[in-house]
Protein backbone atom coordinates (compact mmCIF):
# COMPACT_ATOMS: atom_id res chain seq x y z
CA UNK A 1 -45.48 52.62 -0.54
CA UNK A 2 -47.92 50.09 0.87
CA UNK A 3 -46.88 47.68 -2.56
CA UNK A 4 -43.43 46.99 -1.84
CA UNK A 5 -44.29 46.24 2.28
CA UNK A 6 -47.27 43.86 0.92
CA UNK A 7 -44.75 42.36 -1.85
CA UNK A 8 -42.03 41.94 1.45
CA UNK A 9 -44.46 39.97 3.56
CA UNK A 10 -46.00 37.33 1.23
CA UNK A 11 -42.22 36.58 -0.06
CA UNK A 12 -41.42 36.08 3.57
CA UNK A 13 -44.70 33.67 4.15
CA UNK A 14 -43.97 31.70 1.10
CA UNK A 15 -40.37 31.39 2.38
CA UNK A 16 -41.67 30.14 6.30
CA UNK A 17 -44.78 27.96 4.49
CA UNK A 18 -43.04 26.40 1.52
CA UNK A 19 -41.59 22.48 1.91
CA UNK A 20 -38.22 22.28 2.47
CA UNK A 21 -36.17 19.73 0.89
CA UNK A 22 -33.63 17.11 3.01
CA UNK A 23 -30.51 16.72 1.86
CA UNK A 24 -30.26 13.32 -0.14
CA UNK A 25 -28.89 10.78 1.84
CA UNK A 26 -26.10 8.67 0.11
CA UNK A 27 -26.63 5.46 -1.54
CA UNK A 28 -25.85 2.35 0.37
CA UNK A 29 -24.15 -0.33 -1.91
CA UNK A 30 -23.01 -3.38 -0.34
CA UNK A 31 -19.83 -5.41 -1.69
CA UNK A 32 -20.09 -9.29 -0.42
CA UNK A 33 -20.52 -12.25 -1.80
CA UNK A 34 -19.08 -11.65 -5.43
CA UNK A 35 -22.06 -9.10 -5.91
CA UNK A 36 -23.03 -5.86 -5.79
CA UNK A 37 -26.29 -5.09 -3.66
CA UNK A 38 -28.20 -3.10 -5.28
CA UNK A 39 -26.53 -3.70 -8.65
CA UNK A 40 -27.97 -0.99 -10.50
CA UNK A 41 -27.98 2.75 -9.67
CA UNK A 42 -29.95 5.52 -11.82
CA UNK A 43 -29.65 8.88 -11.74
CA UNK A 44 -30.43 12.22 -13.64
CA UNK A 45 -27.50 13.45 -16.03
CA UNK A 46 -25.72 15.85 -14.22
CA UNK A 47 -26.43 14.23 -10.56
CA UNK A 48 -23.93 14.63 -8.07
CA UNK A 49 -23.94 11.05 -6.68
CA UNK A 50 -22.76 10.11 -3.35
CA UNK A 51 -22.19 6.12 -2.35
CA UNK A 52 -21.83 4.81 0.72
CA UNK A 53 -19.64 1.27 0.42
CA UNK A 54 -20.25 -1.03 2.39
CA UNK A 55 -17.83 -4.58 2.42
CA UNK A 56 -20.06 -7.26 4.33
CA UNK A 57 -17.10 -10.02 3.84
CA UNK A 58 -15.15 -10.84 6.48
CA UNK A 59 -11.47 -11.29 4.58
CA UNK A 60 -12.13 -10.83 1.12
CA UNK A 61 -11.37 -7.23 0.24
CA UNK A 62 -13.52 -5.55 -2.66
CA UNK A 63 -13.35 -1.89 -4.88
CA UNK A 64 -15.73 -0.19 -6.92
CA UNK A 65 -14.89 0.91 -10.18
CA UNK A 66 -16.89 3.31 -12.45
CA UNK A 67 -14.73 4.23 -15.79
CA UNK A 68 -16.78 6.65 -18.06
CA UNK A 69 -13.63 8.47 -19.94
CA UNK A 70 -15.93 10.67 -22.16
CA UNK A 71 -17.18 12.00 -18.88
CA UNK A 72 -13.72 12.12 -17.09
CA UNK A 73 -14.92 9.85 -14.77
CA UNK A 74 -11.85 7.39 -13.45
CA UNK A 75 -13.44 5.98 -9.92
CA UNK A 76 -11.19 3.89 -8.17
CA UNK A 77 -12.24 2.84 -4.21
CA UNK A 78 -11.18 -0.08 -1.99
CA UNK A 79 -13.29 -1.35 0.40
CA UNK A 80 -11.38 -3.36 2.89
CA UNK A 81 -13.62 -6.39 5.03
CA UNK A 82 -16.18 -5.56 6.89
CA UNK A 83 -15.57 -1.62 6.32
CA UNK A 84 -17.24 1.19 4.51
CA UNK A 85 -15.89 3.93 2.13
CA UNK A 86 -17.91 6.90 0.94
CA UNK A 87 -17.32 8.00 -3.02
CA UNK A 88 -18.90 10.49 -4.54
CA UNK A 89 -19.22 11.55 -8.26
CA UNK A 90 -21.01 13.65 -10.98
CA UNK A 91 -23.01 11.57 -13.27
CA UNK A 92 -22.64 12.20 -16.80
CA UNK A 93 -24.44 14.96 -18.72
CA UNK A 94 -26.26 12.38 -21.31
CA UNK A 95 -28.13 9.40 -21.12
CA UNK A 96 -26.57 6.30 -21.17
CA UNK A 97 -25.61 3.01 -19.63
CA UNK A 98 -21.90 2.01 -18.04
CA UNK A 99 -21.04 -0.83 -15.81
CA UNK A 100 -19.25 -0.55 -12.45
CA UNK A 101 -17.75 -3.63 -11.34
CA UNK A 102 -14.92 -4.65 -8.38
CA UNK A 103 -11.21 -4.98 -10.12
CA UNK A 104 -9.93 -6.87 -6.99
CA UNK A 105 -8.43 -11.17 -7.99
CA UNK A 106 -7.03 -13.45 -6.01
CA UNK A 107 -3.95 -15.63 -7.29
CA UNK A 108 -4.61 -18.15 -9.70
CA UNK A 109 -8.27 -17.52 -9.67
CA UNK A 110 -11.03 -15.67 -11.58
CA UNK A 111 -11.15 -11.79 -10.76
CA UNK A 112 -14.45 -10.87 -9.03
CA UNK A 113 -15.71 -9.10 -12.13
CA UNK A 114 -15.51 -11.95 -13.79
CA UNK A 115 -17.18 -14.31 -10.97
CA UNK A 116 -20.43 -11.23 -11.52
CA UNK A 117 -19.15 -8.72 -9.47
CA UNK A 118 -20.51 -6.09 -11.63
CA UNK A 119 -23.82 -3.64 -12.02
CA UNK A 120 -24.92 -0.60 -13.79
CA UNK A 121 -24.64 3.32 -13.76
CA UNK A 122 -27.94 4.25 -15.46
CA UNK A 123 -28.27 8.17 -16.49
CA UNK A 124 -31.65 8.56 -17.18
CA UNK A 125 -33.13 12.11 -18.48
CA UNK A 126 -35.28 13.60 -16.32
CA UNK A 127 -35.91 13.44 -12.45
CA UNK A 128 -34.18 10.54 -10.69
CA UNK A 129 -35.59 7.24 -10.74
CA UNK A 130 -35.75 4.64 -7.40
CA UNK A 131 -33.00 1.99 -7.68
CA UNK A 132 -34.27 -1.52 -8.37
């Protein structure tokens, strides 16, 4: 019987001595400016993603939108000045590259989107990559 209370006690050091992993913090995008800051996000297929929007304009209200129907992905979020907004989202299951971009227009003028308002949702295989 000395086995199984052996096997008990090095499961329970490599439990106490092994690294544990923080919870990934959420991705701070800011919306200002007729941009998107950072512009490009990449993530594993799969990834749950979690943003964190953040409007740095003072009047001009913004939204992100991330349309990826194959994935049933429909993301619609406004961002009112100088507030945030939190979305969150699985990222598709393949590889692949589909833009994001802020639907919001004023009267008479360009929409944002087309004034550059837009970025990237890159799903890269393998582990995560570091936003540029």
């Amino acid at each position: 019987m000395q086995l199984p209370r052996l096997f008990c006690l090095s499961l329970m050091v490599a439990f106490l001595f092994s690294p544990v992993m923080p919870a990934q913090a959420a991705l701070r995008i800011e919306l200002g400016d007729y941009r998107f800051r950072p512009n490009e996000i990449r993530v594993s297929p799969g990834e749950t993603v979690e943003l964190e929007l953040v409007n740095t304009d003072a009047i001009t209200p913004h939204d992100f939108v991330l349309e990826i129907p194959e994935a049933g992905i429909d993301l619609r979020v406004d961002v009112p000045p100088g507030e945030t907004a939190k979305a969150v989202f699985t990222a598709p299951s393949t590889p692949g590259t589909w833009p994001f971009y802020c639907s919001k227009r004023f009267l008479f003028f360009k929409s944002h989107r087309e004034r550059g308002m837009e970025g990237r949702l890159i799903v890269l295989p393998g582990p995560k990559q570091p936003a540029q």
